[in-house]
N, C-alpha and C. Protein backbone atom coordinates (compact mmCIF):
# COMPACT_ATOMS: atom_id res chain seq x y z
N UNK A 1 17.00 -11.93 4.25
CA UNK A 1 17.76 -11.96 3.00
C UNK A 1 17.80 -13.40 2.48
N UNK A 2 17.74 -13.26 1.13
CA UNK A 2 17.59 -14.87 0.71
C UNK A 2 19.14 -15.54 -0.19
N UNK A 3 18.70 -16.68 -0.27
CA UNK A 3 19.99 -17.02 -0.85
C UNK A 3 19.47 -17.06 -2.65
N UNK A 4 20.62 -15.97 -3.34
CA UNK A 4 20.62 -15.50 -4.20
C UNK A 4 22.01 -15.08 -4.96
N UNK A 5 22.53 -14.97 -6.26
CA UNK A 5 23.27 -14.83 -6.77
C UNK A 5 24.17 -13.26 -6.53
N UNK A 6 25.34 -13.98 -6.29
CA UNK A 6 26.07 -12.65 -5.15
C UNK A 6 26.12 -12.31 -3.73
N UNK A 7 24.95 -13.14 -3.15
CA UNK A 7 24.96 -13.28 -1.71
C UNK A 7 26.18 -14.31 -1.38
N UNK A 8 26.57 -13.97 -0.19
CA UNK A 8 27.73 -14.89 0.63
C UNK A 8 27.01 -15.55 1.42
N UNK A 9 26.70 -17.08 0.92
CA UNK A 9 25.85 -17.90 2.05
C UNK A 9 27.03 -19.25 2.64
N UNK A 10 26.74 -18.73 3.84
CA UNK A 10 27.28 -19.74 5.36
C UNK A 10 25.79 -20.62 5.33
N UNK A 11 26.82 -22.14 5.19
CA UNK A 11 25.39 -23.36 5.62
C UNK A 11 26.53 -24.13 6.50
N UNK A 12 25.91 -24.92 7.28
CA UNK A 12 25.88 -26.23 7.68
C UNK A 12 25.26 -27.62 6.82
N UNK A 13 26.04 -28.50 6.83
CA UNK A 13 25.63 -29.22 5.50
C UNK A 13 25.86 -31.21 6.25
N UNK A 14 24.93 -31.89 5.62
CA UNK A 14 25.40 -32.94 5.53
C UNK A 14 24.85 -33.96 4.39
N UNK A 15 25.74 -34.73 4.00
CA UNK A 15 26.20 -35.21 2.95
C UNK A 15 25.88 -37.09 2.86
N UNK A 16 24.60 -37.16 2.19
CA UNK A 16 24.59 -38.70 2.30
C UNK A 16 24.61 -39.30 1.06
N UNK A 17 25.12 -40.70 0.81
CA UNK A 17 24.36 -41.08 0.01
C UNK A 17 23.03 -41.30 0.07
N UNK A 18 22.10 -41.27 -1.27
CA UNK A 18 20.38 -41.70 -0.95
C UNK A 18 20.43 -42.92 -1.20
N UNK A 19 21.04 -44.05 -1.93
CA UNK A 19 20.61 -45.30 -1.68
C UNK A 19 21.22 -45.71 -0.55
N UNK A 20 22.39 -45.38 -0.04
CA UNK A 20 22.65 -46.50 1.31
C UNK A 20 21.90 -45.80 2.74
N UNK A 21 21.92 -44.31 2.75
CA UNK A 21 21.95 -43.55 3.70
C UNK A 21 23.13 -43.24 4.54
N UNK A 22 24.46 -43.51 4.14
CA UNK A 22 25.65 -43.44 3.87
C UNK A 22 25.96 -41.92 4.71
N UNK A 23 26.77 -41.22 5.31
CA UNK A 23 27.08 -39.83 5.77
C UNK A 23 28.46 -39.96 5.27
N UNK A 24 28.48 -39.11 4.09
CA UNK A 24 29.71 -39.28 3.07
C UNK A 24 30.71 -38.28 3.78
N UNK A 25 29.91 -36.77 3.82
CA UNK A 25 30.89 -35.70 4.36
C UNK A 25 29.96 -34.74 5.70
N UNK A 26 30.16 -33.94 6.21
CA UNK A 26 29.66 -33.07 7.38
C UNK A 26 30.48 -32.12 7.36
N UNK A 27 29.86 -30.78 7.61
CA UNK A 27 30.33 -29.82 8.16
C UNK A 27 30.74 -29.77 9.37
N UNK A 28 30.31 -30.42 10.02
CA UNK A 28 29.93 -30.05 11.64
C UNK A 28 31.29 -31.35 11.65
N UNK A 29 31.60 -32.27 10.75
CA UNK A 29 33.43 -32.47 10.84
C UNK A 29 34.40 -31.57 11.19
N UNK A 30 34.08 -30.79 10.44
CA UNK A 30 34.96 -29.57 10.79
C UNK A 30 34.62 -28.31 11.53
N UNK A 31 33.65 -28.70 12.24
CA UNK A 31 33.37 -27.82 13.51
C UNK A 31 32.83 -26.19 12.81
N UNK A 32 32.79 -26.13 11.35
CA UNK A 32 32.94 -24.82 10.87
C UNK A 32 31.75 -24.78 9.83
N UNK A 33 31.05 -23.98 9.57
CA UNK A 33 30.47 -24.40 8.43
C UNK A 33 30.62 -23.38 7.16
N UNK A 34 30.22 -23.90 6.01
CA UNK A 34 30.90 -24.16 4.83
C UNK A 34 30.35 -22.48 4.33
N UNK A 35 31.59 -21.65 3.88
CA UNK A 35 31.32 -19.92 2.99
C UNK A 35 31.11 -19.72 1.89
N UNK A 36 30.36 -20.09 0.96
CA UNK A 36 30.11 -19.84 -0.57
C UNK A 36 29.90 -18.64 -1.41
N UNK A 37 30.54 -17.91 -2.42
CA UNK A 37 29.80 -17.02 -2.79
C UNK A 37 28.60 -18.27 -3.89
N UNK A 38 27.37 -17.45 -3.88
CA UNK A 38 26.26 -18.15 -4.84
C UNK A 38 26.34 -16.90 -5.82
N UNK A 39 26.11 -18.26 -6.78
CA UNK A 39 25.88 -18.37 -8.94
C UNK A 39 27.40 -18.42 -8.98
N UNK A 40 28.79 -18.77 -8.32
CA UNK A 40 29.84 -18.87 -9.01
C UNK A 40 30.47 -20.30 -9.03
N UNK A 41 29.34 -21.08 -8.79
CA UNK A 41 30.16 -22.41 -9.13
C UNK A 41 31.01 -22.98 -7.95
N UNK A 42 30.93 -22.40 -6.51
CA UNK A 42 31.62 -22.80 -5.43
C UNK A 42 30.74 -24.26 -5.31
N UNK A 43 29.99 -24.78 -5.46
CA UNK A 43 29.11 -25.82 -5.03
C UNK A 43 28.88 -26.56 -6.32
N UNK A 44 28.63 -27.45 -5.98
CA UNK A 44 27.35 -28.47 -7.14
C UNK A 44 26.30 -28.17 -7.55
N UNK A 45 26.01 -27.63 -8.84
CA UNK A 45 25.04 -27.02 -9.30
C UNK A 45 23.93 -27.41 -9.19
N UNK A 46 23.55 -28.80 -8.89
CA UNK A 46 21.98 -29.42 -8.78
C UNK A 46 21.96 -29.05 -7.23
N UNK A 47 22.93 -28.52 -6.59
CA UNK A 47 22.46 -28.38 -4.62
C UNK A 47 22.40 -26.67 -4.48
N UNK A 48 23.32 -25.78 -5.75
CA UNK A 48 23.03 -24.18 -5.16
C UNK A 48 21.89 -23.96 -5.79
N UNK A 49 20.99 -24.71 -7.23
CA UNK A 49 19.82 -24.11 -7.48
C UNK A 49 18.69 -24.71 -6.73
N UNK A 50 18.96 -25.64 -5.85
CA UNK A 50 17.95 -26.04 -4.92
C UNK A 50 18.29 -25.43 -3.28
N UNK A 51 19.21 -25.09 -3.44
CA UNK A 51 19.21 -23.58 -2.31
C UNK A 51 18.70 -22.39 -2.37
N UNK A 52 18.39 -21.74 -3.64
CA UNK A 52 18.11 -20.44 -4.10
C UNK A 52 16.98 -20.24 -3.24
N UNK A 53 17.09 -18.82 -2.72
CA UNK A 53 15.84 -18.45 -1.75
C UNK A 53 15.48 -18.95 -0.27
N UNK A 54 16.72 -19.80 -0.04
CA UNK A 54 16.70 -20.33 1.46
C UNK A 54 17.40 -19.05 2.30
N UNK A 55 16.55 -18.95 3.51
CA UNK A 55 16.86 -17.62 4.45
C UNK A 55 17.89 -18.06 5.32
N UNK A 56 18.59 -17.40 6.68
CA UNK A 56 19.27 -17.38 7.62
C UNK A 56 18.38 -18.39 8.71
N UNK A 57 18.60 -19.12 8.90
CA UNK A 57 17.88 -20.19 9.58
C UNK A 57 17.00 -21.29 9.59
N UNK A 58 16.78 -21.42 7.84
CA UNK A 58 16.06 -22.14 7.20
C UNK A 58 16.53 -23.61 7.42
N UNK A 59 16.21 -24.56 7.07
CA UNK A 59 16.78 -25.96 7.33
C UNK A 59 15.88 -26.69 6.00
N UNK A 60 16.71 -27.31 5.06
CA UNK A 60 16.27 -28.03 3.81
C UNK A 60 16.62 -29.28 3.96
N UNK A 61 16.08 -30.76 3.44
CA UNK A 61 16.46 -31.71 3.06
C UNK A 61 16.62 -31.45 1.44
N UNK A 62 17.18 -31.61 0.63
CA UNK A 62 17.65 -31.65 -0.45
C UNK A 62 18.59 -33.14 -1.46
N UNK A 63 17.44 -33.24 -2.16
CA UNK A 63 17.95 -34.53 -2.91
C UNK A 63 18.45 -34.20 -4.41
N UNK A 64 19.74 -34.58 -4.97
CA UNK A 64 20.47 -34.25 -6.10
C UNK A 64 20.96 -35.33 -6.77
N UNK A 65 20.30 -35.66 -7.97
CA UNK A 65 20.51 -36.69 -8.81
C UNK A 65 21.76 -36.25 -9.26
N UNK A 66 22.61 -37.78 -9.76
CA UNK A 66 23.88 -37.97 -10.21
C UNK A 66 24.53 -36.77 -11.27
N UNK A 67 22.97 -36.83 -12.35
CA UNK A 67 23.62 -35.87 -13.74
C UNK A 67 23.71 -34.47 -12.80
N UNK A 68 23.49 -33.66 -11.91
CA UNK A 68 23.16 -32.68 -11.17
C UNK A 68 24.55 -32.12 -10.26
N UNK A 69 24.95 -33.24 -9.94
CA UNK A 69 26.06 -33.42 -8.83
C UNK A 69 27.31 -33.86 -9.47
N UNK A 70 28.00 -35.22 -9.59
CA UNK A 70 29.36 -35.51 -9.72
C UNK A 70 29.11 -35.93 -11.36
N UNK A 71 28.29 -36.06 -11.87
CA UNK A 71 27.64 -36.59 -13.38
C UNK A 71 27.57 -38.45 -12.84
N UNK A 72 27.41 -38.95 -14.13
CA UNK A 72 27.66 -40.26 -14.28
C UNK A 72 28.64 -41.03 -14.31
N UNK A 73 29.02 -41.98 -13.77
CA UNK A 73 29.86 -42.96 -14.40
C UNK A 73 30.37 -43.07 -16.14
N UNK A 74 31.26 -42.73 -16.05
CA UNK A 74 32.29 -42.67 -17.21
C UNK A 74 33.00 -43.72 -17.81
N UNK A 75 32.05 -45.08 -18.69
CA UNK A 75 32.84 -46.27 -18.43
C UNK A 75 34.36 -45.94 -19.13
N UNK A 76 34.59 -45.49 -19.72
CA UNK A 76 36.07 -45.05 -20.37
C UNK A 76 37.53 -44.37 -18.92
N UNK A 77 36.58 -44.10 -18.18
CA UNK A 77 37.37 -44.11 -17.08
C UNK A 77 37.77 -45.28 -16.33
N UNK A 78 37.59 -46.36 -16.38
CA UNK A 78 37.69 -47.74 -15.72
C UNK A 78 38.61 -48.23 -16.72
N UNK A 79 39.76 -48.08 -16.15
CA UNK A 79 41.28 -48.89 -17.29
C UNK A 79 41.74 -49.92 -16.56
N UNK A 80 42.50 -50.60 -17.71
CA UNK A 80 43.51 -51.74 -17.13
C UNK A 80 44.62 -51.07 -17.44
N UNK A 81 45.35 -51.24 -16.60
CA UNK A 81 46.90 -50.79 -16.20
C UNK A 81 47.96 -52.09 -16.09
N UNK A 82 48.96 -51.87 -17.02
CA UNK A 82 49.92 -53.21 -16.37
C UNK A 82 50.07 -52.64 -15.10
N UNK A 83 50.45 -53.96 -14.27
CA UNK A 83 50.59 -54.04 -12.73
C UNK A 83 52.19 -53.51 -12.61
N UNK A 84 53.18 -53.72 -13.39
CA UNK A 84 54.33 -53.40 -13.26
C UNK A 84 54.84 -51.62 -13.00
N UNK A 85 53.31 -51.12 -13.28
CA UNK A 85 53.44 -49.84 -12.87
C UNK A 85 52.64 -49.50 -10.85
N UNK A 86 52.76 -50.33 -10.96
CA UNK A 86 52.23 -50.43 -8.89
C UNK A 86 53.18 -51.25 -8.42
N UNK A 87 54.82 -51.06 -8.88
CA UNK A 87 55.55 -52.00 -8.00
C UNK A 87 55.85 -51.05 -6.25
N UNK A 88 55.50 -52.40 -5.49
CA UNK A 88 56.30 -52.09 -4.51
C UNK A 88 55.05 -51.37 -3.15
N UNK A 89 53.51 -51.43 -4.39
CA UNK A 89 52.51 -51.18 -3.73
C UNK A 89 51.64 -52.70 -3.12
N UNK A 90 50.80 -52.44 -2.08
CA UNK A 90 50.35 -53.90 -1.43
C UNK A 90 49.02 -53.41 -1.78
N UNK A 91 48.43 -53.92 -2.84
CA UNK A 91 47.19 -54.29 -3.85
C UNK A 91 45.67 -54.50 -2.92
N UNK A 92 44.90 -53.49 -2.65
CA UNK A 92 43.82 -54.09 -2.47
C UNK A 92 42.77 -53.22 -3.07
N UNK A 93 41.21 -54.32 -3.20
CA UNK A 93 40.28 -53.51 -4.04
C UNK A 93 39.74 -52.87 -2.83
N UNK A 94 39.50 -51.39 -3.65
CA UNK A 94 38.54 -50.75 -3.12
C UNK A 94 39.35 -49.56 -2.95
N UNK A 95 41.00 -49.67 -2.70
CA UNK A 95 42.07 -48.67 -2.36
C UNK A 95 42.02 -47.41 -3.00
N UNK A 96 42.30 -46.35 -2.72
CA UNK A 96 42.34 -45.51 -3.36
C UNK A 96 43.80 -45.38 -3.63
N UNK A 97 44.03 -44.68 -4.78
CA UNK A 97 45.54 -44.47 -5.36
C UNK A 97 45.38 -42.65 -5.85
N UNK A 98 46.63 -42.45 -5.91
CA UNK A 98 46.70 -41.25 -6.54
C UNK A 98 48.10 -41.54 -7.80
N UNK A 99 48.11 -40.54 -8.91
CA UNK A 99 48.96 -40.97 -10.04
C UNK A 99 49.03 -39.53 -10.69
N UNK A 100 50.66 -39.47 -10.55
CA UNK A 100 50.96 -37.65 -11.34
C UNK A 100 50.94 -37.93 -12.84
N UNK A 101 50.51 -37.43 -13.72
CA UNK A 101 50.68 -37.60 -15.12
C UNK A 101 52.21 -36.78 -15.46
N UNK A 102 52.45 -36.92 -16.36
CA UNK A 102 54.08 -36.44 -16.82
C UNK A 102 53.66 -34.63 -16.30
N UNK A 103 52.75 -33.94 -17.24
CA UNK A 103 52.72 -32.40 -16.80
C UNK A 103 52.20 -32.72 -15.21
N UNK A 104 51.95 -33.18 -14.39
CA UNK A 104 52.23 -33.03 -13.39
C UNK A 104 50.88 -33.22 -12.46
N UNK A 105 49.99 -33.39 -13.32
CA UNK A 105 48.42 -33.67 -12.82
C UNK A 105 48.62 -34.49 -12.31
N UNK A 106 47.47 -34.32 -10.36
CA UNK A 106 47.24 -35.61 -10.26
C UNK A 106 45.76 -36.29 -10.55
N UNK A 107 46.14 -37.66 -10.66
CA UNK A 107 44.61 -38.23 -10.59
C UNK A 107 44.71 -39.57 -9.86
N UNK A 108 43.63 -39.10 -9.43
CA UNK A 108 42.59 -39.98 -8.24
C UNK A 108 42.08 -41.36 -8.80
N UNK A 109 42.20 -41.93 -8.32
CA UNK A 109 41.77 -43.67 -8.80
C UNK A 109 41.49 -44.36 -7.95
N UNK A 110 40.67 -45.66 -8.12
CA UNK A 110 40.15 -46.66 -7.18
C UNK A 110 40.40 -47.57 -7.75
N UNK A 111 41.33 -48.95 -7.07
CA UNK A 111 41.70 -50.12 -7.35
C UNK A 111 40.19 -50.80 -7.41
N UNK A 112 39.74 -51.34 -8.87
CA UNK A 112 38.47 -52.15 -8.95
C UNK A 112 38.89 -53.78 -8.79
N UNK A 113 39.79 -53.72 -9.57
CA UNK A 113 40.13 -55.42 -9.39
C UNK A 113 41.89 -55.30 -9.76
N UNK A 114 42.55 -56.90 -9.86
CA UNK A 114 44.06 -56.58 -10.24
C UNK A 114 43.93 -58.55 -10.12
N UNK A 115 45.26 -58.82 -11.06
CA UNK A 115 45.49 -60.00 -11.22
C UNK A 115 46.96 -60.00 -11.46
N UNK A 116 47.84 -61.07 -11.61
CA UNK A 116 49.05 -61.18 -12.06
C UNK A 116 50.05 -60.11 -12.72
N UNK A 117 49.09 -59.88 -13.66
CA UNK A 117 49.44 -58.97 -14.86
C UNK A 117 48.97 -57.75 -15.09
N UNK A 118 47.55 -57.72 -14.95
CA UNK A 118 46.84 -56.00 -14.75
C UNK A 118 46.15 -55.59 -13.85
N UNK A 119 46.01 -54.32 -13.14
CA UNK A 119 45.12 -53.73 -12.67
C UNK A 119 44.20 -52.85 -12.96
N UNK A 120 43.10 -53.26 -12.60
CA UNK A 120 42.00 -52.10 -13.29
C UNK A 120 41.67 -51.00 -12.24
N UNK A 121 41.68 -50.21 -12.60
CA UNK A 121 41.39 -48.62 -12.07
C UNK A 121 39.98 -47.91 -12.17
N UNK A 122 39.34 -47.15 -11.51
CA UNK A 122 38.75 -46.46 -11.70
C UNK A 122 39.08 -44.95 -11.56
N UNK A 123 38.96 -44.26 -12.83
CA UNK A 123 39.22 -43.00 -12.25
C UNK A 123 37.97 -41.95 -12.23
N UNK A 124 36.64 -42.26 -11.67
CA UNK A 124 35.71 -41.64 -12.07
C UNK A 124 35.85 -40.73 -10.52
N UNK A 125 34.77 -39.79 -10.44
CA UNK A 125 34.93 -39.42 -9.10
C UNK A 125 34.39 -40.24 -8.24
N UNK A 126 34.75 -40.59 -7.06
CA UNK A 126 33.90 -41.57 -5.89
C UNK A 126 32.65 -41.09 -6.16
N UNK A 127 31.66 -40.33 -6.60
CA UNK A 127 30.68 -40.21 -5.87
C UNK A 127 29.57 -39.79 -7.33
N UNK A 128 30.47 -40.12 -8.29
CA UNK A 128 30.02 -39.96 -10.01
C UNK A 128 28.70 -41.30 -9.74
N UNK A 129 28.42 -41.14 -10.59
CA UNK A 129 26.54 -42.08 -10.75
C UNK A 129 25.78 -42.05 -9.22
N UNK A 130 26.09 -41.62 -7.99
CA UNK A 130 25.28 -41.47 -6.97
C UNK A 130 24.24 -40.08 -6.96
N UNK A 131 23.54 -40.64 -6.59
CA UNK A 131 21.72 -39.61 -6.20
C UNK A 131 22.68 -39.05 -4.65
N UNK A 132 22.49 -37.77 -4.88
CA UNK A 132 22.82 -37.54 -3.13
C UNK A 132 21.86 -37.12 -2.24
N UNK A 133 21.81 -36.89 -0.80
CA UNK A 133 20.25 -35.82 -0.36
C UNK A 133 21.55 -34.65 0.58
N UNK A 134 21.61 -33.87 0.52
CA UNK A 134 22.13 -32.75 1.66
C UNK A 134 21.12 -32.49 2.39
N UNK A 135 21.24 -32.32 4.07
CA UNK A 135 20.85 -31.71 4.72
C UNK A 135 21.20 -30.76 5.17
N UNK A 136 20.59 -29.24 4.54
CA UNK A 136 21.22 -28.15 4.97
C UNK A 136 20.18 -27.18 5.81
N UNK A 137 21.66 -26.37 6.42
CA UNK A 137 20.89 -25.10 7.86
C UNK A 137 21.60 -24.16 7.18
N UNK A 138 20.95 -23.16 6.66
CA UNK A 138 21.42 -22.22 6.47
C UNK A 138 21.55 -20.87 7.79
N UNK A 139 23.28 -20.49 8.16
CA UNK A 139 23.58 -20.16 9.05
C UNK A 139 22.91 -18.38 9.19
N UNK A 140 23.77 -17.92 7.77
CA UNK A 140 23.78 -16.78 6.83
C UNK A 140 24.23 -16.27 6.00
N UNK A 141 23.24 -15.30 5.60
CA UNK A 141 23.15 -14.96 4.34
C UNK A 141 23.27 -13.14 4.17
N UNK A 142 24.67 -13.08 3.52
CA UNK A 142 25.10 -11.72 3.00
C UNK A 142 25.45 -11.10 1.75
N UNK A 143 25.11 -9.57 1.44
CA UNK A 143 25.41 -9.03 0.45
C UNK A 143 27.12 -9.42 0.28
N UNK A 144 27.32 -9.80 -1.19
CA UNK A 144 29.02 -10.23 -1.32
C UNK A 144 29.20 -8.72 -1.61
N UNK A 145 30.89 -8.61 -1.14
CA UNK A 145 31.21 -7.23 -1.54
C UNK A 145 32.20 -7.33 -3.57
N UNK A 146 31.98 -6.20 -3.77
CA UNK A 146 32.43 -5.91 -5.46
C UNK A 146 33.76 -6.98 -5.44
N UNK A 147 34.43 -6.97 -4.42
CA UNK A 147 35.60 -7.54 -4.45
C UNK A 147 35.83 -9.30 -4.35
N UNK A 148 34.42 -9.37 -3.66
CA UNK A 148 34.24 -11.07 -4.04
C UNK A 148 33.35 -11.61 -5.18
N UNK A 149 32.65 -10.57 -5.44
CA UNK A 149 32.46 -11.12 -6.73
C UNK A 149 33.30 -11.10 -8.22
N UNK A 150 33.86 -10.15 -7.79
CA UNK A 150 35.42 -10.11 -8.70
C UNK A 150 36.19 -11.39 -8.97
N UNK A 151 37.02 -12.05 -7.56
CA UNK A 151 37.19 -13.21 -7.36
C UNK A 151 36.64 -14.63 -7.38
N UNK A 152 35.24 -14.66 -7.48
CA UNK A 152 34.25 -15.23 -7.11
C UNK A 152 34.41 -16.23 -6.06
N UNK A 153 34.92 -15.64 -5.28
CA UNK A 153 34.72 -16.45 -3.62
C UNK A 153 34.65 -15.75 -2.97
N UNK A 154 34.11 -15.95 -1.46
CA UNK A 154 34.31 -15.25 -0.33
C UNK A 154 35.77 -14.81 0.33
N UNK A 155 35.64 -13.81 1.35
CA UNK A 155 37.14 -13.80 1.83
C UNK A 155 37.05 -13.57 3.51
N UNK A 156 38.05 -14.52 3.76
CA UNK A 156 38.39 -14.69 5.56
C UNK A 156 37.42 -15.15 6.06
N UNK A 157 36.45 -16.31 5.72
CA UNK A 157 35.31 -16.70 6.29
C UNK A 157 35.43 -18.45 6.31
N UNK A 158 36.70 -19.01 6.01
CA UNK A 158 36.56 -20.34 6.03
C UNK A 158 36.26 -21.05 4.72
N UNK A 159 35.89 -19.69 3.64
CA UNK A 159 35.28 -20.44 2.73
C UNK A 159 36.13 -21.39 1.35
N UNK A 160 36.01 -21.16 -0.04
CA UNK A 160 37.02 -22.56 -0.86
C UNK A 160 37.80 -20.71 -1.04
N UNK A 161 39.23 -21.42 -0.69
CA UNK A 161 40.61 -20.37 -0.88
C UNK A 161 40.86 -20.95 -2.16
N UNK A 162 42.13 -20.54 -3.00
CA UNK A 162 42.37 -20.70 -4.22
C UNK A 162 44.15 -20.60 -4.22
């Protein structure tokens, strides 16, 4: 059985950057590997259409340019912030921050730089303008039932809950 739209595919996955060779994320972190239903958007679209047609035991290297994966760098996402809104925080670059908006969103940010008076932020995703490569094993591959494609996820398999 191949991996195809509506199938429930179990992979093992790992996660690099391609310019550093970087091991960003792993499955095998979590001892479990990863339940997708495929064509619903559980994944990164430049990595499930370069899965399509991978069998139960197959093993891919797979490389996914930036626009494919997290998109690009967003320079409009890189703000200066007065600093008087990080009181009481100990300032370093590279930090990650998190920030609730009034309705209650959060967002994710990376301290780029900070001086006296402002700090600049990034709020792009970590991993926005990177080329990635996955190395994937596909574990297996099943007919989804009416009821997960309804939902469009898998169910009781480890896979993204909601």
């Amino acid at each position: 059985m191949k991996a195809t739209s509506n199938k429930v595919v179990t992979f093992h996955y790992t996660l690099k950057d391609k310019e550093t060779g970087q091991v960003l994320d792993s499955s095998q972190e979590y001892g479990q590997p990863l339940t997708v239903l495929f064509g619903a958007e559980n994944i990164i679209p430049g990595l499930e259409s370069r899965m399509e047609g991978m069998e139960t035991g197959e093993k891919r290297t797979i490389e996914v340019p930036a626009e494919e994966a997290y998109g690009t760098k967003n320079p409009e996402l890189v703000q200066q912030v007065p600093k008087e809104y990080f009181q009481g925080i100990e300032l370093e670059k590279g930090m990650p921050l998190q920030a609730q908006t009034p309705d209650g969103q959060i967002i994710n940010m990376i301290v780029v730089d900070f001086d006296d008076n402002t700090v600049t932020v990034d709020m792009n995703h970590p991993l926005a303008g990177k080329d990635l490569v996955f190395e994937v094993e596909v574990v297996n591959v099943r007919d989804a039932s009416l009821e997960e494609i309804q939902h469009g996820h898998p169910h009781g398999e480890g896979g993204v809950h909601h």
